[in-house]
N, C-alpha and C. Protein backbone atom coordinates (compact mmCIF):
# COMPACT_ATOMS: atom_id res chain seq x y z
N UNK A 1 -8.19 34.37 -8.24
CA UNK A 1 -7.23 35.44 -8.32
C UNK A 1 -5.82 34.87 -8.21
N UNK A 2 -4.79 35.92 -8.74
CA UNK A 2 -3.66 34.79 -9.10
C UNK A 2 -2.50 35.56 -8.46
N UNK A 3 -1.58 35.64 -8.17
CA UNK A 3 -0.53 36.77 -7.27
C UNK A 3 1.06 35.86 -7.69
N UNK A 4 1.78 37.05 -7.99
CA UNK A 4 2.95 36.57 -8.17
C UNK A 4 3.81 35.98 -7.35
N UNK A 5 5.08 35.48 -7.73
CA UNK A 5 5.68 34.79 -6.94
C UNK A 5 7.22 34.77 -7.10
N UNK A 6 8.17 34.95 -6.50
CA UNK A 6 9.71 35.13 -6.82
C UNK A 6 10.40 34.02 -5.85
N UNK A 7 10.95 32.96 -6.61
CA UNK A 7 11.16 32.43 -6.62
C UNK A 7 13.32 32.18 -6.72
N UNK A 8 13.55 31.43 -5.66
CA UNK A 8 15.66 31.66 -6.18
C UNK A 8 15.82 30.63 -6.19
N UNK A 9 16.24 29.89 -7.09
CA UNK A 9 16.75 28.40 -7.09
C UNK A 9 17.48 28.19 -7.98
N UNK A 10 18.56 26.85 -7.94
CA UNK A 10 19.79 26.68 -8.24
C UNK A 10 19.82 26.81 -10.25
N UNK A 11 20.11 27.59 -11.22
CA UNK A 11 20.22 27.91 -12.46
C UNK A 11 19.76 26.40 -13.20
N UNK A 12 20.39 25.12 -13.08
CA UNK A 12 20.29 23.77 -13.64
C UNK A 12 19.26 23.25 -13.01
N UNK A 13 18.71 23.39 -11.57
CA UNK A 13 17.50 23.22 -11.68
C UNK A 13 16.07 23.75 -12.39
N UNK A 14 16.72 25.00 -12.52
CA UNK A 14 15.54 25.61 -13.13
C UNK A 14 15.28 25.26 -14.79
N UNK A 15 16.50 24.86 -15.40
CA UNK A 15 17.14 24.15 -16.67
C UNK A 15 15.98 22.88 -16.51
N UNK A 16 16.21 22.05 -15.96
CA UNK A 16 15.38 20.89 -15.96
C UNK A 16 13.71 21.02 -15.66
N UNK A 17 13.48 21.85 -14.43
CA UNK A 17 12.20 22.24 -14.61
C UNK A 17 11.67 22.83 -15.82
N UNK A 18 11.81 23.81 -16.42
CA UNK A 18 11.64 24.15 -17.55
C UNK A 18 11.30 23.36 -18.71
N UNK A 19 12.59 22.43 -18.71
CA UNK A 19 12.28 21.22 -19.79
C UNK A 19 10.93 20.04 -19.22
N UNK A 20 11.10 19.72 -17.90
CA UNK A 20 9.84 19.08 -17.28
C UNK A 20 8.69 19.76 -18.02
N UNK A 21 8.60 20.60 -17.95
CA UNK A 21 7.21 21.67 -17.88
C UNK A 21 7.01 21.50 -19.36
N UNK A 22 7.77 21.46 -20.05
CA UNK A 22 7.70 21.83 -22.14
C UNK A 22 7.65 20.21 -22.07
N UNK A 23 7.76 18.86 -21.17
CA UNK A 23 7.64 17.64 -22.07
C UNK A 23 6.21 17.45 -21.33
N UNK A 24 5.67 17.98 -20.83
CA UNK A 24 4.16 17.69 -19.92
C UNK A 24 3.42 18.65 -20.59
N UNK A 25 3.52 20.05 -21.69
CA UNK A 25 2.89 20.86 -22.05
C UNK A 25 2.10 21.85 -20.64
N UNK A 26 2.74 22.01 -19.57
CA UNK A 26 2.18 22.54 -18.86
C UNK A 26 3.46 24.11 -18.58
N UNK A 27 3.07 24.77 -17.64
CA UNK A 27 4.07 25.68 -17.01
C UNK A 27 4.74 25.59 -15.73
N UNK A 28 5.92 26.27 -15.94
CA UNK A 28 6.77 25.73 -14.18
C UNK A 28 5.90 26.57 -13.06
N UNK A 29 4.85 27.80 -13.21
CA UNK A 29 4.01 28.07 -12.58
C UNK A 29 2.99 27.05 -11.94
N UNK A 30 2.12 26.67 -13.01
CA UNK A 30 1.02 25.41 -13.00
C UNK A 30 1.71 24.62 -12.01
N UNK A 31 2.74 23.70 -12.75
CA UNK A 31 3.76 22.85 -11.54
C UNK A 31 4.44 23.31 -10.21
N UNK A 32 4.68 24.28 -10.26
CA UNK A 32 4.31 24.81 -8.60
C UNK A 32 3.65 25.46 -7.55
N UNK A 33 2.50 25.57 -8.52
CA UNK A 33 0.88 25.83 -7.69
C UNK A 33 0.30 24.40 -7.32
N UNK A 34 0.40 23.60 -8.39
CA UNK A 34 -0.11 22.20 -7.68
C UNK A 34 0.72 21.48 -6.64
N UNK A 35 1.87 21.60 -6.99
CA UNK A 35 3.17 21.34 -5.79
C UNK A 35 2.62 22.18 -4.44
N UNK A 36 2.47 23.19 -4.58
CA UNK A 36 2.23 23.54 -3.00
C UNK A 36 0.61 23.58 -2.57
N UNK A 37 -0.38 23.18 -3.68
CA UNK A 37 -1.10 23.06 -3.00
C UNK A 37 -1.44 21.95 -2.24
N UNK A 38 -0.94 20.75 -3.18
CA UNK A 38 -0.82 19.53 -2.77
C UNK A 38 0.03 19.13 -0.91
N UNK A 39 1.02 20.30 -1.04
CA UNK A 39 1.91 20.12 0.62
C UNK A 39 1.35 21.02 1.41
N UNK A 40 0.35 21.69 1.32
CA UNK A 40 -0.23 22.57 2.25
C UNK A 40 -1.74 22.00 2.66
N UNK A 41 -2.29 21.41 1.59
CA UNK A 41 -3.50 20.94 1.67
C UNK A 41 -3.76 19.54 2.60
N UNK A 42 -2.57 19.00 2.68
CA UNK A 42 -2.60 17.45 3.62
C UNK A 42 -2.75 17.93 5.35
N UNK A 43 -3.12 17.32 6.04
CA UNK A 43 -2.77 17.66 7.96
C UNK A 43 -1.46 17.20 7.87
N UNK A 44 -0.64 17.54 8.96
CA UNK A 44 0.68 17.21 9.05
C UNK A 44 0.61 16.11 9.74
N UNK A 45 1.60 14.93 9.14
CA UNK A 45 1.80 13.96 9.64
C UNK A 45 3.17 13.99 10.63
N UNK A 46 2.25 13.80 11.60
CA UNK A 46 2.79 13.33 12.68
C UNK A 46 3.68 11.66 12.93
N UNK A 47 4.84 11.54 13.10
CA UNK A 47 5.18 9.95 13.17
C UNK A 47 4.53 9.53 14.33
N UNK A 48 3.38 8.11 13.99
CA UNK A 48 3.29 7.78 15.29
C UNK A 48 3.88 6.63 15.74
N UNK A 49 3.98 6.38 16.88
CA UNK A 49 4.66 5.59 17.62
C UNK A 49 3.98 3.95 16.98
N UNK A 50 4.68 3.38 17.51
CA UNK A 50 4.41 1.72 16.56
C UNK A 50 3.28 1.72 17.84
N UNK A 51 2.87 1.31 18.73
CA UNK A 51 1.92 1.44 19.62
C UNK A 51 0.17 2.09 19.15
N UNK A 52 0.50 3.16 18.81
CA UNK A 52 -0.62 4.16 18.24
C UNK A 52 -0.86 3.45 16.88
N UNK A 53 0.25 3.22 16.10
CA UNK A 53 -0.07 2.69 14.72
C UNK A 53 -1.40 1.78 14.60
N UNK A 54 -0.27 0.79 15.03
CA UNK A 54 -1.14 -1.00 15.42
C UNK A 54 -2.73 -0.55 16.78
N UNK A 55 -2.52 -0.31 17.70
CA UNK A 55 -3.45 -0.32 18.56
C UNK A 55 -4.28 -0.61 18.04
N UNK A 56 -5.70 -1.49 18.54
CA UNK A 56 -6.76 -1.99 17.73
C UNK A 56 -6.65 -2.67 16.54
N UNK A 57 -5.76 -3.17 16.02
CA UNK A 57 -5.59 -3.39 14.47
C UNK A 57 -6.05 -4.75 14.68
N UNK A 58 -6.21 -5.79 15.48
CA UNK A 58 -7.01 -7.00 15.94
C UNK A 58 -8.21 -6.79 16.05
N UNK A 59 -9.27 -7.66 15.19
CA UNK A 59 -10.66 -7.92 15.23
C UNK A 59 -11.21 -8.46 16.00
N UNK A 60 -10.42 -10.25 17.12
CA UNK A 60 -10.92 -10.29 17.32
C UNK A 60 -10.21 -10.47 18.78
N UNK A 61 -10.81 -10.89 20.17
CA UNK A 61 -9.93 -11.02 21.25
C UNK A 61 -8.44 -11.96 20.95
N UNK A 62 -7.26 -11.92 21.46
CA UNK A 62 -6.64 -12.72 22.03
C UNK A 62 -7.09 -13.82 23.08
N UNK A 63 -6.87 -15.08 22.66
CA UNK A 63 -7.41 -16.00 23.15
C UNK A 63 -6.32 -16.07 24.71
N UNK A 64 -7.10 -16.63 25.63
CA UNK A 64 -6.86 -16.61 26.72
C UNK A 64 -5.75 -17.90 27.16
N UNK A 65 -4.18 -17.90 26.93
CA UNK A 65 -3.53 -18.94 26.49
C UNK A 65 -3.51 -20.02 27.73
N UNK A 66 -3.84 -19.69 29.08
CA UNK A 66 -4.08 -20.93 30.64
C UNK A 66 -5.40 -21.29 30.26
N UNK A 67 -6.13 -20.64 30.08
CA UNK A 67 -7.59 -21.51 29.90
C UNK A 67 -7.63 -22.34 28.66
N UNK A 68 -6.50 -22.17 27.38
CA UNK A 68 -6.46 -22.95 26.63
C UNK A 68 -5.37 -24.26 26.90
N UNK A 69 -5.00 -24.08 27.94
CA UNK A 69 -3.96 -24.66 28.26
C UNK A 69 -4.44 -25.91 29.29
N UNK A 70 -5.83 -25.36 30.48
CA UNK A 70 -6.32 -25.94 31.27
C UNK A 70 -7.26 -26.77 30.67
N UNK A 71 -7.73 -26.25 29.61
CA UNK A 71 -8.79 -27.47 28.70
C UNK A 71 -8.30 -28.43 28.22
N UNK A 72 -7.17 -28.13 27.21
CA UNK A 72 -6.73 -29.10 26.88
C UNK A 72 -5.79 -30.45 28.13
N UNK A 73 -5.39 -29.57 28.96
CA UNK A 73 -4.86 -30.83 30.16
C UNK A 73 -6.13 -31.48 30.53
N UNK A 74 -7.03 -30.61 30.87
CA UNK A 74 -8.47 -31.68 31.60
C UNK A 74 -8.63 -32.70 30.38
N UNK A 75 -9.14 -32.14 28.72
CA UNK A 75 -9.39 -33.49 28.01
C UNK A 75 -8.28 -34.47 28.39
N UNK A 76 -7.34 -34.17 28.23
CA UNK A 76 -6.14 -35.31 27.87
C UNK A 76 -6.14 -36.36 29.36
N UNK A 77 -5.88 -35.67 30.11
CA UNK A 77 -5.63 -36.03 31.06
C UNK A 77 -6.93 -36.60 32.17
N UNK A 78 -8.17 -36.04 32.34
CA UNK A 78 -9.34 -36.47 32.52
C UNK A 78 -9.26 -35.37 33.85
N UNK A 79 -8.61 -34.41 34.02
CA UNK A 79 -8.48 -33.53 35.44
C UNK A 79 -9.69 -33.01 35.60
């Protein structure tokens, strides 16, 4: 089912949409039914914090940098 829609926007935009719409063979309707379904249909993105981003993004542990530090003094050194 299809329901109208009224729409106010700036005269030269609507100039260019128009022409958009006649070089794609589609309508400025079509192009703004997929336009909003496309921005209604996503979850809202939230910015997340660089923390949340990355978290987990490492596969494997961080190596433990004194115990790499204590091995290598014992080889070298014979401790």
């Amino acid at each position: 089912m299809t329901t109208k829609l009224n729409l106010t926007i700036e005269e030269e935009t609507a100039k260019k949409i128009k022409a958009y719409a006649s070089k794609k063979k589609t309508s400025v309707s079509k192009i703004a039914e997929e336009y909003f379904a496309r921005i209604t249909d996503r979850p809202s993105r939230k910015k997340k914090s660089f923390a949340e981003k990355y978290a987990g993004i490492l596969k494997h542990s961080i190596p433990d940098i004194n115990k790499a530090r204590d091995e290598y003094l014992n080889e070298k050194y014979g401790l």
